[in-house]
PDB file of N, CA and C in Angstrom:
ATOM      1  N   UNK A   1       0.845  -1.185   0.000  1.00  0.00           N
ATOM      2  CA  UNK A   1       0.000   0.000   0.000  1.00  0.00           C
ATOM      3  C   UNK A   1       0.887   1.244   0.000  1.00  0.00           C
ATOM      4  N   UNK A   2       0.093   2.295  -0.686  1.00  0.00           N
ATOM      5  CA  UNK A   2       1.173   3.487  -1.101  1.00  0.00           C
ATOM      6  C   UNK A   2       0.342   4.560  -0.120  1.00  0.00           C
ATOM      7  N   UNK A   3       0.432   5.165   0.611  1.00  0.00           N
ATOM      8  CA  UNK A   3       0.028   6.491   1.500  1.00  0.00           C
ATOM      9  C   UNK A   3       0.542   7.510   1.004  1.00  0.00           C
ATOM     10  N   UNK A   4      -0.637   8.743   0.061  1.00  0.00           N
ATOM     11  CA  UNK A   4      -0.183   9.993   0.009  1.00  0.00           C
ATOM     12  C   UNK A   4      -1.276  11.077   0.583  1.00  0.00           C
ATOM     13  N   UNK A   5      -0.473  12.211   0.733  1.00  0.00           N
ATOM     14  CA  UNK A   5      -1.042  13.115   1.600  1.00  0.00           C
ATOM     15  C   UNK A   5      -0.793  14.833   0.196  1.00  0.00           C
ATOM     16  N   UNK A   6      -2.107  15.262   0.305  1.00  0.00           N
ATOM     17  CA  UNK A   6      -2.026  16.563  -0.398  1.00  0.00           C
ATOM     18  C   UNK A   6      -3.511  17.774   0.212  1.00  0.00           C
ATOM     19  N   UNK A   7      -2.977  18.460   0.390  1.00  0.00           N
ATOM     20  CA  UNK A   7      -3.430  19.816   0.626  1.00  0.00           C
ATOM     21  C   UNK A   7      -3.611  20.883  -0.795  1.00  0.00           C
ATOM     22  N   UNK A   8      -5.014  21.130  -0.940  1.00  0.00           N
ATOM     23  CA  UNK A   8      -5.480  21.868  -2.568  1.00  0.00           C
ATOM     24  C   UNK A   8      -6.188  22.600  -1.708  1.00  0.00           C
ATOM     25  N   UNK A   9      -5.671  23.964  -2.808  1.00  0.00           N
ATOM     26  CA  UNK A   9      -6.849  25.123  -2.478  1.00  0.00           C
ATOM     27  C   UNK A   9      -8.001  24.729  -3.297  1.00  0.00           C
ATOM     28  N   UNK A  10      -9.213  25.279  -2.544  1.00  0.00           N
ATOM     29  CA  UNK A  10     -10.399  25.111  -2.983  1.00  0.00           C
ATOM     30  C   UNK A  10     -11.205  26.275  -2.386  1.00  0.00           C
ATOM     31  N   UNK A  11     -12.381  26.256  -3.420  1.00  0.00           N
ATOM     32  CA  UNK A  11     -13.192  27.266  -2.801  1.00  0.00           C
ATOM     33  C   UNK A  11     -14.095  26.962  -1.494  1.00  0.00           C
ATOM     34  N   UNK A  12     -14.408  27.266  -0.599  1.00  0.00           N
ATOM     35  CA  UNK A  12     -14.921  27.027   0.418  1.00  0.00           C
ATOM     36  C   UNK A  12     -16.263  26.510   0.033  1.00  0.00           C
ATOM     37  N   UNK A  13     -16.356  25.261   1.000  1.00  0.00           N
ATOM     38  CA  UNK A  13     -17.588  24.277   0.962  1.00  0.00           C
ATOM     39  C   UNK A  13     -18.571  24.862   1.926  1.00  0.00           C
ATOM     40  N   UNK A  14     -20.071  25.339   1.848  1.00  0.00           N
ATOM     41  CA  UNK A  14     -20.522  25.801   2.553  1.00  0.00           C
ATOM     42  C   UNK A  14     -21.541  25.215   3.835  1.00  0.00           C
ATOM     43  N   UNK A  15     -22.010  23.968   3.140  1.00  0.00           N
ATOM     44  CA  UNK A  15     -22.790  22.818   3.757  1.00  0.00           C
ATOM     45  C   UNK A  15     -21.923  22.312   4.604  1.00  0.00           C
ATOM     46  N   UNK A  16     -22.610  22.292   5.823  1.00  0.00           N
ATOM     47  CA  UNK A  16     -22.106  21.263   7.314  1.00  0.00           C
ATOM     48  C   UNK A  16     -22.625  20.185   7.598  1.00  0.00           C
ATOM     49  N   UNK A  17     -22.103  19.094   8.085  1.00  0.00           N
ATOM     50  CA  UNK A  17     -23.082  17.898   7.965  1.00  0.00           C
ATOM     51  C   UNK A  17     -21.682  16.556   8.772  1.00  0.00           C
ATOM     52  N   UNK A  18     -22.042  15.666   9.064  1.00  0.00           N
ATOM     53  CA  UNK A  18     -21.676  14.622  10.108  1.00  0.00           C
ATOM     54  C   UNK A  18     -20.806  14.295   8.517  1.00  0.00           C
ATOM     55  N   UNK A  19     -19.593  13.333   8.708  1.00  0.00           N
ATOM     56  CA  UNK A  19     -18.901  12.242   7.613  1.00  0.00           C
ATOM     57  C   UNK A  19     -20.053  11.555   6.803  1.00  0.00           C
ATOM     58  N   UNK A  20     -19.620  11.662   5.732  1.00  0.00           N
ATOM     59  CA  UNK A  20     -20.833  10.790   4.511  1.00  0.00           C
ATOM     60  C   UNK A  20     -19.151   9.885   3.518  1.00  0.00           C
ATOM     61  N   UNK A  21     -19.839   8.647   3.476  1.00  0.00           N
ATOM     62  CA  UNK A  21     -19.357   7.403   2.536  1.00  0.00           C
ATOM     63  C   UNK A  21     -19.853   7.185   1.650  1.00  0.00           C
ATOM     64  N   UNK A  22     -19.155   6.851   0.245  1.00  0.00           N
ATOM     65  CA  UNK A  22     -19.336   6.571  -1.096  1.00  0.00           C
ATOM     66  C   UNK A  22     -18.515   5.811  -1.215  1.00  0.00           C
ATOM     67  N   UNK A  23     -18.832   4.691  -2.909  1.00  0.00           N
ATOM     68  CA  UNK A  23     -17.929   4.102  -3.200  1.00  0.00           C
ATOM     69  C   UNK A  23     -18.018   2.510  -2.492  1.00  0.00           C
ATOM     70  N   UNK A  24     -16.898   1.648  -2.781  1.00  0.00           N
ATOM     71  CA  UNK A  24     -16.596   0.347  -2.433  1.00  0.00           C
ATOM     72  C   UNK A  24     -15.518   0.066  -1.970  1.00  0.00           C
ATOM     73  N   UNK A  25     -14.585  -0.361  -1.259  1.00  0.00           N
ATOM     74  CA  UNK A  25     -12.727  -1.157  -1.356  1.00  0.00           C
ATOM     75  C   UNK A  25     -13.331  -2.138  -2.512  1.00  0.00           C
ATOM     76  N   UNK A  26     -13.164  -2.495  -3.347  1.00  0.00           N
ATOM     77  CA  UNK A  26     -13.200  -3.585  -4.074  1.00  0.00           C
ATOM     78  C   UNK A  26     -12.420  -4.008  -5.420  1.00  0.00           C
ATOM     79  N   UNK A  27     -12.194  -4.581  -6.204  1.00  0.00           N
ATOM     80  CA  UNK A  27     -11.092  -4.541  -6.850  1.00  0.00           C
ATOM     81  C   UNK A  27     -11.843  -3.336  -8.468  1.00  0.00           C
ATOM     82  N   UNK A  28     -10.514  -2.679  -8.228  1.00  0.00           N
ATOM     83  CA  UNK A  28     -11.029  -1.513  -9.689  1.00  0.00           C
ATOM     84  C   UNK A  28     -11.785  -0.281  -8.959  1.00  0.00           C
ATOM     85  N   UNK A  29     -12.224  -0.277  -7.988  1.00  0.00           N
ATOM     86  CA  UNK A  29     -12.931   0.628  -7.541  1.00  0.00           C
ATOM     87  C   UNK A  29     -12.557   1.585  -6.034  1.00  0.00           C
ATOM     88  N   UNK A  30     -13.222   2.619  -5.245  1.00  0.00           N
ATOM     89  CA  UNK A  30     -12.663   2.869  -4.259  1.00  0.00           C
ATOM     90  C   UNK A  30     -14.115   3.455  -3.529  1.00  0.00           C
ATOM     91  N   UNK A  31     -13.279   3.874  -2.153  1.00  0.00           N
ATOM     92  CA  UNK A  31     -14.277   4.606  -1.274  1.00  0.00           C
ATOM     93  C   UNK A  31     -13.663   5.851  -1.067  1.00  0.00           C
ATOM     94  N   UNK A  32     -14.589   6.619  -0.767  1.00  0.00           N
ATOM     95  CA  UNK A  32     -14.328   8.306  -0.683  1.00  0.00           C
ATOM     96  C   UNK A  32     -15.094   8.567   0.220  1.00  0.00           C
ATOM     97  N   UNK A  33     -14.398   9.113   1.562  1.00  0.00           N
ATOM     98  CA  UNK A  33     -14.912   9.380   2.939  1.00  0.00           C
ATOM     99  C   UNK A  33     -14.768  11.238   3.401  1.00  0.00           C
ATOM    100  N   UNK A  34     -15.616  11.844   3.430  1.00  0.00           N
ATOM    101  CA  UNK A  34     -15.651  12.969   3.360  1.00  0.00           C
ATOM    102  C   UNK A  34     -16.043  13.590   4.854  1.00  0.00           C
ATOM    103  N   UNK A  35     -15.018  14.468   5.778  1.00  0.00           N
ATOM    104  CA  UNK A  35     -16.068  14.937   6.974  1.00  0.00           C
ATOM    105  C   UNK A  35     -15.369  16.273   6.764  1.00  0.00           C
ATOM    106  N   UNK A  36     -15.372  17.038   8.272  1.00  0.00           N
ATOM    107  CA  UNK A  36     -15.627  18.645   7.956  1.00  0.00           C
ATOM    108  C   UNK A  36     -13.796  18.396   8.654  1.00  0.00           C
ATOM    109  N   UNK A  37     -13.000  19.685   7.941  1.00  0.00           N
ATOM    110  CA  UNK A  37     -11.704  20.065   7.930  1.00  0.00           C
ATOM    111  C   UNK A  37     -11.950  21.245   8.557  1.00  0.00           C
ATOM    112  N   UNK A  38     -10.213  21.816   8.540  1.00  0.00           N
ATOM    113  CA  UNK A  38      -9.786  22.563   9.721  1.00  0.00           C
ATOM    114  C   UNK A  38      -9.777  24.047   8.616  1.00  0.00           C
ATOM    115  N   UNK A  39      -9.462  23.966   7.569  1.00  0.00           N
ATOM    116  CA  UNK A  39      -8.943  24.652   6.836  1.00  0.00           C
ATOM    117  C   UNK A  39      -9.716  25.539   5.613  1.00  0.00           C
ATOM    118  N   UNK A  40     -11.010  26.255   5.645  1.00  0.00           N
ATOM    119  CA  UNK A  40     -11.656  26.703   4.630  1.00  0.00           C
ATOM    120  C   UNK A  40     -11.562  26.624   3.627  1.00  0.00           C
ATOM    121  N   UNK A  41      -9.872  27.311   3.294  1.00  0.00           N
ATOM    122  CA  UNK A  41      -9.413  27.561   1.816  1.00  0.00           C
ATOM    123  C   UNK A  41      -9.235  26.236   1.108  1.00  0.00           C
ATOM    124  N   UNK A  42      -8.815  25.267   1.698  1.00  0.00           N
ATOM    125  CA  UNK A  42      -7.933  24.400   1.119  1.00  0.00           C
ATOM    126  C   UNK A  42      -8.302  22.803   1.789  1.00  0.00           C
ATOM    127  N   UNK A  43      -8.639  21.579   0.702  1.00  0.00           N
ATOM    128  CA  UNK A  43      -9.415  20.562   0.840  1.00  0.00           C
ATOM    129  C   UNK A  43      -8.102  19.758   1.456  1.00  0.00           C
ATOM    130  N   UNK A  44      -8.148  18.771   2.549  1.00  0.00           N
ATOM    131  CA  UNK A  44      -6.989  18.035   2.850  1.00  0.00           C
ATOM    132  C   UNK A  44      -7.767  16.340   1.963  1.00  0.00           C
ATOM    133  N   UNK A  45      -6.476  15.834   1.522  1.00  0.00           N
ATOM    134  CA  UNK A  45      -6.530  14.529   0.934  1.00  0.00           C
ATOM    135  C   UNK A  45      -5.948  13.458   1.187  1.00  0.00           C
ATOM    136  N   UNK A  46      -6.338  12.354   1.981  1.00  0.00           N
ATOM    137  CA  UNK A  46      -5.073  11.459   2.068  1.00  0.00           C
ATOM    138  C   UNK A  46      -5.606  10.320   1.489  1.00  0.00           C
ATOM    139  N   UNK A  47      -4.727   9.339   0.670  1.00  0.00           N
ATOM    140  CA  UNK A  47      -5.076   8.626  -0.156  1.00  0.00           C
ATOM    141  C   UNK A  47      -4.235   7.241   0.991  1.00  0.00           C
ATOM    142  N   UNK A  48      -4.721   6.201   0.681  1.00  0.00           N
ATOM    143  CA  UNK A  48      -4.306   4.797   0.873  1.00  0.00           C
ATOM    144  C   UNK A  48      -4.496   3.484  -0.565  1.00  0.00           C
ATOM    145  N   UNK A  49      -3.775   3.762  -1.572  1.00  0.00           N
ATOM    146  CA  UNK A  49      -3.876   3.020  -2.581  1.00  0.00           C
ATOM    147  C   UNK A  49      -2.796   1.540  -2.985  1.00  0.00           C
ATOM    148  N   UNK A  50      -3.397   0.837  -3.565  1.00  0.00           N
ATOM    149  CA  UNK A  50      -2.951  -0.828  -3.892  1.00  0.00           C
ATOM    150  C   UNK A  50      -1.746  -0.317  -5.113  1.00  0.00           C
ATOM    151  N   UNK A  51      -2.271   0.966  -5.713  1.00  0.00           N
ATOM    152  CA  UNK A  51      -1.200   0.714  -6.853  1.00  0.00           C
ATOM    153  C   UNK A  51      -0.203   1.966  -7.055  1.00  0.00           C
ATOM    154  N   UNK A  52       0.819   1.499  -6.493  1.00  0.00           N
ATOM    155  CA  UNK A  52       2.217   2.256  -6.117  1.00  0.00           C
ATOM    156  C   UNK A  52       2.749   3.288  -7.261  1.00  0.00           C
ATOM    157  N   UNK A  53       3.228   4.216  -7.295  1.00  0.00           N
ATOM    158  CA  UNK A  53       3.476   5.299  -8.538  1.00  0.00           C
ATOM    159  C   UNK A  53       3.173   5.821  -9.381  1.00  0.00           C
ATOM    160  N   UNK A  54       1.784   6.235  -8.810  1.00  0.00           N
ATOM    161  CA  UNK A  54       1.101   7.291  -9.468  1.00  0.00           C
ATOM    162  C   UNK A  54       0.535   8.351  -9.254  1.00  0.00           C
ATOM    163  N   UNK A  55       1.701   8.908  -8.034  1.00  0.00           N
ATOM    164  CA  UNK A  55       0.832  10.089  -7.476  1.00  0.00           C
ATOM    165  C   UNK A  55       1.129  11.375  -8.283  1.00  0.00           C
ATOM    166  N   UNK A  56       1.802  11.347  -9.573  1.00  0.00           N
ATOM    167  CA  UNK A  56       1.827  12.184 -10.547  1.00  0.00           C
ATOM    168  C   UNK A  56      -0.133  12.106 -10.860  1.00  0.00           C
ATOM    169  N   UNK A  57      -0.719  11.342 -11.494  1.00  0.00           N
ATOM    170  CA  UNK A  57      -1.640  11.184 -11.621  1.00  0.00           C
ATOM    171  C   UNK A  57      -2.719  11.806 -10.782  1.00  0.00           C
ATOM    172  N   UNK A  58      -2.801  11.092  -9.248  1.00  0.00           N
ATOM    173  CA  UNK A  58      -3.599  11.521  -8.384  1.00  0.00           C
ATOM    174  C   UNK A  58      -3.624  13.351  -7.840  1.00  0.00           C
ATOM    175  N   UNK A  59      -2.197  13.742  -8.118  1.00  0.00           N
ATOM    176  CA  UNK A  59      -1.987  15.270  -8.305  1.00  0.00           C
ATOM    177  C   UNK A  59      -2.811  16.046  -8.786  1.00  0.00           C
ATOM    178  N   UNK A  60      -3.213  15.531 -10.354  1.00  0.00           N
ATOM    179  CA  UNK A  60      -3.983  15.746 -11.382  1.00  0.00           C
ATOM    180  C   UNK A  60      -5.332  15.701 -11.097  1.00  0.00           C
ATOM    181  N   UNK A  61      -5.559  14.591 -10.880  1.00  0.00           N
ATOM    182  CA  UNK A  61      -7.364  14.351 -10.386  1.00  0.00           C
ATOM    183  C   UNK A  61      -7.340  15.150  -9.227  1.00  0.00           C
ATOM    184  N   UNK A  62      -7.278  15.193  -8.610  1.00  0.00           N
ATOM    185  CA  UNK A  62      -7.461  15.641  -7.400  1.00  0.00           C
ATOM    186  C   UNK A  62      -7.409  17.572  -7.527  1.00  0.00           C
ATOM    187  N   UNK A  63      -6.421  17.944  -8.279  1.00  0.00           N
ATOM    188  CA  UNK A  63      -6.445  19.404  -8.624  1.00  0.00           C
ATOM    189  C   UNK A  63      -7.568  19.862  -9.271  1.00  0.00           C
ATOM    190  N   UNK A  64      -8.130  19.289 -10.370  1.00  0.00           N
ATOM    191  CA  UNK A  64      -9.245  19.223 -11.344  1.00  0.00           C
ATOM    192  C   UNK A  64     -10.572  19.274 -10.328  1.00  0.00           C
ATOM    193  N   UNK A  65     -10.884  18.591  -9.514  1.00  0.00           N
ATOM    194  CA  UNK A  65     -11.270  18.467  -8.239  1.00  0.00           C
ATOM    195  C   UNK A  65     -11.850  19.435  -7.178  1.00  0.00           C
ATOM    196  N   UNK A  66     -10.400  19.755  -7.177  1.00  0.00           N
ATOM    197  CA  UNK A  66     -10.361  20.860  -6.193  1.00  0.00           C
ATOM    198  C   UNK A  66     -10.514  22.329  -6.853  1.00  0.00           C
ATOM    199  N   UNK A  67     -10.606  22.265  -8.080  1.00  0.00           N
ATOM    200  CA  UNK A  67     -10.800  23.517  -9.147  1.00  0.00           C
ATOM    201  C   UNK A  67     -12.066  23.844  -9.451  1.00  0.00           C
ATOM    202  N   UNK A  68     -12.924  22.491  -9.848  1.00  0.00           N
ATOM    203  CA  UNK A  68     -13.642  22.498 -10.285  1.00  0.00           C
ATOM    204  C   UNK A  68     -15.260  22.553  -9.339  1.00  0.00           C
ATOM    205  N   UNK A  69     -14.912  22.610  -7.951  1.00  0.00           N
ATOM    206  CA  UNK A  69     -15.788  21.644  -6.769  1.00  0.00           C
ATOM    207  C   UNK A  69     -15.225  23.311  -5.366  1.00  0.00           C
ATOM    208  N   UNK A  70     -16.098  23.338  -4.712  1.00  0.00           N
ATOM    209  CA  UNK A  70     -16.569  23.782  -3.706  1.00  0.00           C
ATOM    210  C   UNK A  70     -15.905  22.664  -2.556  1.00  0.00           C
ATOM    211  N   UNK A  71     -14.864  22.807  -2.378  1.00  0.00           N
ATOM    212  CA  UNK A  71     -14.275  21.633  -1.089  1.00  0.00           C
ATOM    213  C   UNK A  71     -13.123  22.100  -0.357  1.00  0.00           C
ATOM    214  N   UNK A  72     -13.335  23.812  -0.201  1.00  0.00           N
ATOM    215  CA  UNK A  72     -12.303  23.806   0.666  1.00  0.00           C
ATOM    216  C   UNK A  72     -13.111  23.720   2.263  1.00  0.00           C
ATOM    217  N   UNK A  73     -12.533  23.229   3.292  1.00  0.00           N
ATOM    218  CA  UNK A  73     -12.460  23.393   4.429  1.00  0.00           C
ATOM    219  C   UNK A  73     -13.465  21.531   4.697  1.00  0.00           C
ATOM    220  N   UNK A  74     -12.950  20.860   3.689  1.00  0.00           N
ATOM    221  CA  UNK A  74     -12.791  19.163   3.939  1.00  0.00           C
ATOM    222  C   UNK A  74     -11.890  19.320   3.950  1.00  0.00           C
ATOM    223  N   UNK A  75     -12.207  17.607   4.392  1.00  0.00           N
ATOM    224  CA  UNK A  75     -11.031  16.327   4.532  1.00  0.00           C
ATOM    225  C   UNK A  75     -11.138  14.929   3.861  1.00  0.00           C
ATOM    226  N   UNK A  76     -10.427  14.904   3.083  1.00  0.00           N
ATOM    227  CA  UNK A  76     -11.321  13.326   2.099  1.00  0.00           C
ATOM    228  C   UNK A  76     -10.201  12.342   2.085  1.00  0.00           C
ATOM    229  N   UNK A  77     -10.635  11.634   2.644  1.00  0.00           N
ATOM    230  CA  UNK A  77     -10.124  10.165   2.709  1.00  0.00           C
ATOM    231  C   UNK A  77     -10.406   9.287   1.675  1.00  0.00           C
ATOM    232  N   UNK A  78      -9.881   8.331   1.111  1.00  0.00           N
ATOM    233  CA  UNK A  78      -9.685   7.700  -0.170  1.00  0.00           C
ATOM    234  C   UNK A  78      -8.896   6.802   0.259  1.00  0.00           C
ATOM    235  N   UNK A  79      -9.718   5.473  -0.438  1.00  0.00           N
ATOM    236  CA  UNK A  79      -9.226   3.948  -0.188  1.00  0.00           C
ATOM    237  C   UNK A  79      -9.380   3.535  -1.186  1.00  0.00           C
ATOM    238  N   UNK A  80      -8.213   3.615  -2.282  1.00  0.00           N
ATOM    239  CA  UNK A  80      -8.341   2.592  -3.339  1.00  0.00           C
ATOM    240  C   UNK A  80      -8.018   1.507  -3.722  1.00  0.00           C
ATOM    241  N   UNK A  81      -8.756   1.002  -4.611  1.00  0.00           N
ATOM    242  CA  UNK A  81      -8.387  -0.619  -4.792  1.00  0.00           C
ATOM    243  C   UNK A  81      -8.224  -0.747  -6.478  1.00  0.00           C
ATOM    244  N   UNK A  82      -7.016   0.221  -6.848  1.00  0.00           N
ATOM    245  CA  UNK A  82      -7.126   0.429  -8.395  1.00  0.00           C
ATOM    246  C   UNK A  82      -7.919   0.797  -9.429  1.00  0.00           C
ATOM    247  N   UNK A  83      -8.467   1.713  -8.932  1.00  0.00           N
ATOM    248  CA  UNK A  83      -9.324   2.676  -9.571  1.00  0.00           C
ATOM    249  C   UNK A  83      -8.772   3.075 -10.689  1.00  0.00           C
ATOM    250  N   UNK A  84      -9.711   3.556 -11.993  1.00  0.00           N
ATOM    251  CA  UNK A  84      -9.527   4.649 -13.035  1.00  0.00           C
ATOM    252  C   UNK A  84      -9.209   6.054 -12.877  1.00  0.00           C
ATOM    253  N   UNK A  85      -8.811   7.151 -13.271  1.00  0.00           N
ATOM    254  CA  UNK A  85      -8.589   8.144 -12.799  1.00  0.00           C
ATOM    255  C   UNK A  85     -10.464   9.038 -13.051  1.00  0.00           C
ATOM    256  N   UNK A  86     -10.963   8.010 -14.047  1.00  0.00           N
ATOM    257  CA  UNK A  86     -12.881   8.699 -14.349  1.00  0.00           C
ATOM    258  C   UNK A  86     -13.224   8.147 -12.739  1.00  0.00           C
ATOM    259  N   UNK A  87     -12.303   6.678 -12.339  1.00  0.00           N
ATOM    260  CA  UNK A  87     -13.986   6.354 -11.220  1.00  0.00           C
ATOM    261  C   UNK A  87     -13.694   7.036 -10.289  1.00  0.00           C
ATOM    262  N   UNK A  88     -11.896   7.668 -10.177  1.00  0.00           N
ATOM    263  CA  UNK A  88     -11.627   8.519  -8.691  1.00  0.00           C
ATOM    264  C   UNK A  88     -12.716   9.914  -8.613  1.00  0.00           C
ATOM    265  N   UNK A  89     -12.338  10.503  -9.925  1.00  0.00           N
ATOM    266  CA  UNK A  89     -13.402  11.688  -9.929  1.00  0.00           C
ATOM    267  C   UNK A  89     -14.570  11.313  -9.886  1.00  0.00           C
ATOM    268  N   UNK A  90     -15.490  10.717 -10.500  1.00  0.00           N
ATOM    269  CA  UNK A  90     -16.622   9.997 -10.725  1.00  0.00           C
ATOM    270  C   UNK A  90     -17.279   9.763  -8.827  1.00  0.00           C
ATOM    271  N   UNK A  91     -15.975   9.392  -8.241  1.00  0.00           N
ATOM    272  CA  UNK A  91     -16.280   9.029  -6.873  1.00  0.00           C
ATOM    273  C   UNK A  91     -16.740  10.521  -5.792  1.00  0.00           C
ATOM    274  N   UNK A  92     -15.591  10.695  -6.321  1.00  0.00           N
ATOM    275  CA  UNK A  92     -15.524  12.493  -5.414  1.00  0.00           C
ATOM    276  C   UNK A  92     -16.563  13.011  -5.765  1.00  0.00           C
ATOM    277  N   UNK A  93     -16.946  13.492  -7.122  1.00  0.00           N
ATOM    278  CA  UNK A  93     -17.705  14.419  -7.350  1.00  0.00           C
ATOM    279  C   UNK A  93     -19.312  13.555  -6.781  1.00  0.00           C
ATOM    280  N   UNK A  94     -19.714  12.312  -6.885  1.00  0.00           N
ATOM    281  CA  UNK A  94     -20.792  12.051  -6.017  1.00  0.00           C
ATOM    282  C   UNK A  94     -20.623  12.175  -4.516  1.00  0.00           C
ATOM    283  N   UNK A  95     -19.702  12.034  -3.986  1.00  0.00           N
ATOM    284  CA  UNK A  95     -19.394  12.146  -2.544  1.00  0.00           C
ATOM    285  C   UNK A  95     -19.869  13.888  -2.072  1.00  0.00           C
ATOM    286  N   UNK A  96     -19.300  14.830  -3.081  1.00  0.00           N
ATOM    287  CA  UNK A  96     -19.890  15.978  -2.769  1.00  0.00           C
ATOM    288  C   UNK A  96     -21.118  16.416  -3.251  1.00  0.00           C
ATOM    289  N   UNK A  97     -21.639  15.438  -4.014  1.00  0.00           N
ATOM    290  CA  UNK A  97     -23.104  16.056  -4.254  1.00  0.00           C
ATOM    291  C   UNK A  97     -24.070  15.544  -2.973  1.00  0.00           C
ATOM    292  N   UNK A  98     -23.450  14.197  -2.745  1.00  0.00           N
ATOM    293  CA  UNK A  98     -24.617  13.693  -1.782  1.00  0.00           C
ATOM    294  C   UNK A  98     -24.132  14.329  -0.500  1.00  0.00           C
ATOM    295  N   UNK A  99     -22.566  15.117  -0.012  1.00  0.00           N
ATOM    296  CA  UNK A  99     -22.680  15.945   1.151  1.00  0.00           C
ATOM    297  C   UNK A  99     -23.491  17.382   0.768  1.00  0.00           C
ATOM    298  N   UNK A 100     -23.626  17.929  -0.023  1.00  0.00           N
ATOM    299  CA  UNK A 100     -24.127  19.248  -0.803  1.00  0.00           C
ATOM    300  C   UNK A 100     -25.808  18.983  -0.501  1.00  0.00           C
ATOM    301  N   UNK A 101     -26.370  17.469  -0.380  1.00  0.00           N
ATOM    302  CA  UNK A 101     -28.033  17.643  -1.216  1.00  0.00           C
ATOM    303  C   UNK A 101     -28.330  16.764   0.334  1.00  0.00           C
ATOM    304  N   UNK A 102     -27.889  16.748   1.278  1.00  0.00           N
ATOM    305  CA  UNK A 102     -28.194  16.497   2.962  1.00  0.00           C
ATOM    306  C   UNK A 102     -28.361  17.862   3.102  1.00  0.00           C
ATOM    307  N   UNK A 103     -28.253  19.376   2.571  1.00  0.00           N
ATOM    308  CA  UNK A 103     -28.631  20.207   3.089  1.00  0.00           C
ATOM    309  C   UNK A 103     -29.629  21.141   2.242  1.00  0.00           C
ATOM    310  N   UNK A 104     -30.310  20.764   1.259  1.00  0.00           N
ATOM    311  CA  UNK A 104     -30.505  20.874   0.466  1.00  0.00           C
ATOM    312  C   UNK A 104     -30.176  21.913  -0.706  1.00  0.00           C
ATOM    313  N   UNK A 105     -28.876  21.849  -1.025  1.00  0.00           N
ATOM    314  CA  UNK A 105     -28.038  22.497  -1.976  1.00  0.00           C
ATOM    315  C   UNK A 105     -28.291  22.066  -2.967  1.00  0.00           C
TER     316      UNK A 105
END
């Protein structure tokens, strides 16, 4: 298992709400665990993934992410089990709709 850690600015997430889970551990796929961070500006990320040298990659998704998405002042946890770089986003971006639509955003 490969452990990486990244800090992205993001625009501030405005919805408050308890940790919400998406996703699977399962092979090809992942889970994306989302609760409330310390940090407004900027989304914290720590990844736990099966497939070693690609955090050039996860840089990428994850910036796109954080560009594109309302997530500063999370914390997202990520457990993959060899995911696509579509199902990582694919994952996130439902993880923040279903924290976004618990408040009705």
């Amino acid at each position: 298992m490969e452990q990486l850690k990244y800090n992205l600015p993001s625009k501030a997430q405005q919805a408050q709400r308890d940790a919400i889970l998406v996703g699977v551990t399962a092979s090809g796929n992942c889970e994306v665990l989302l609760e409330k961070g310390d940090d407004p500006a900027h989304c914290a990320v720590d990844i736990q993934t099966s497939a070693r040298g690609f955090g050039t990659i996860w840089q990428a998704v994850l910036s796109d992410f954080a560009e594109r998405k309302s997530a500063g002042g999370l914390k997202i946890e990520i457990h993959d089990v060899g995911a696509t770089p579509a199902v990582v986003s694919l994952r996130l971006d439902q993880a923040l709709e279903a924290w976004e639509n618990e408040h009705g955003q």
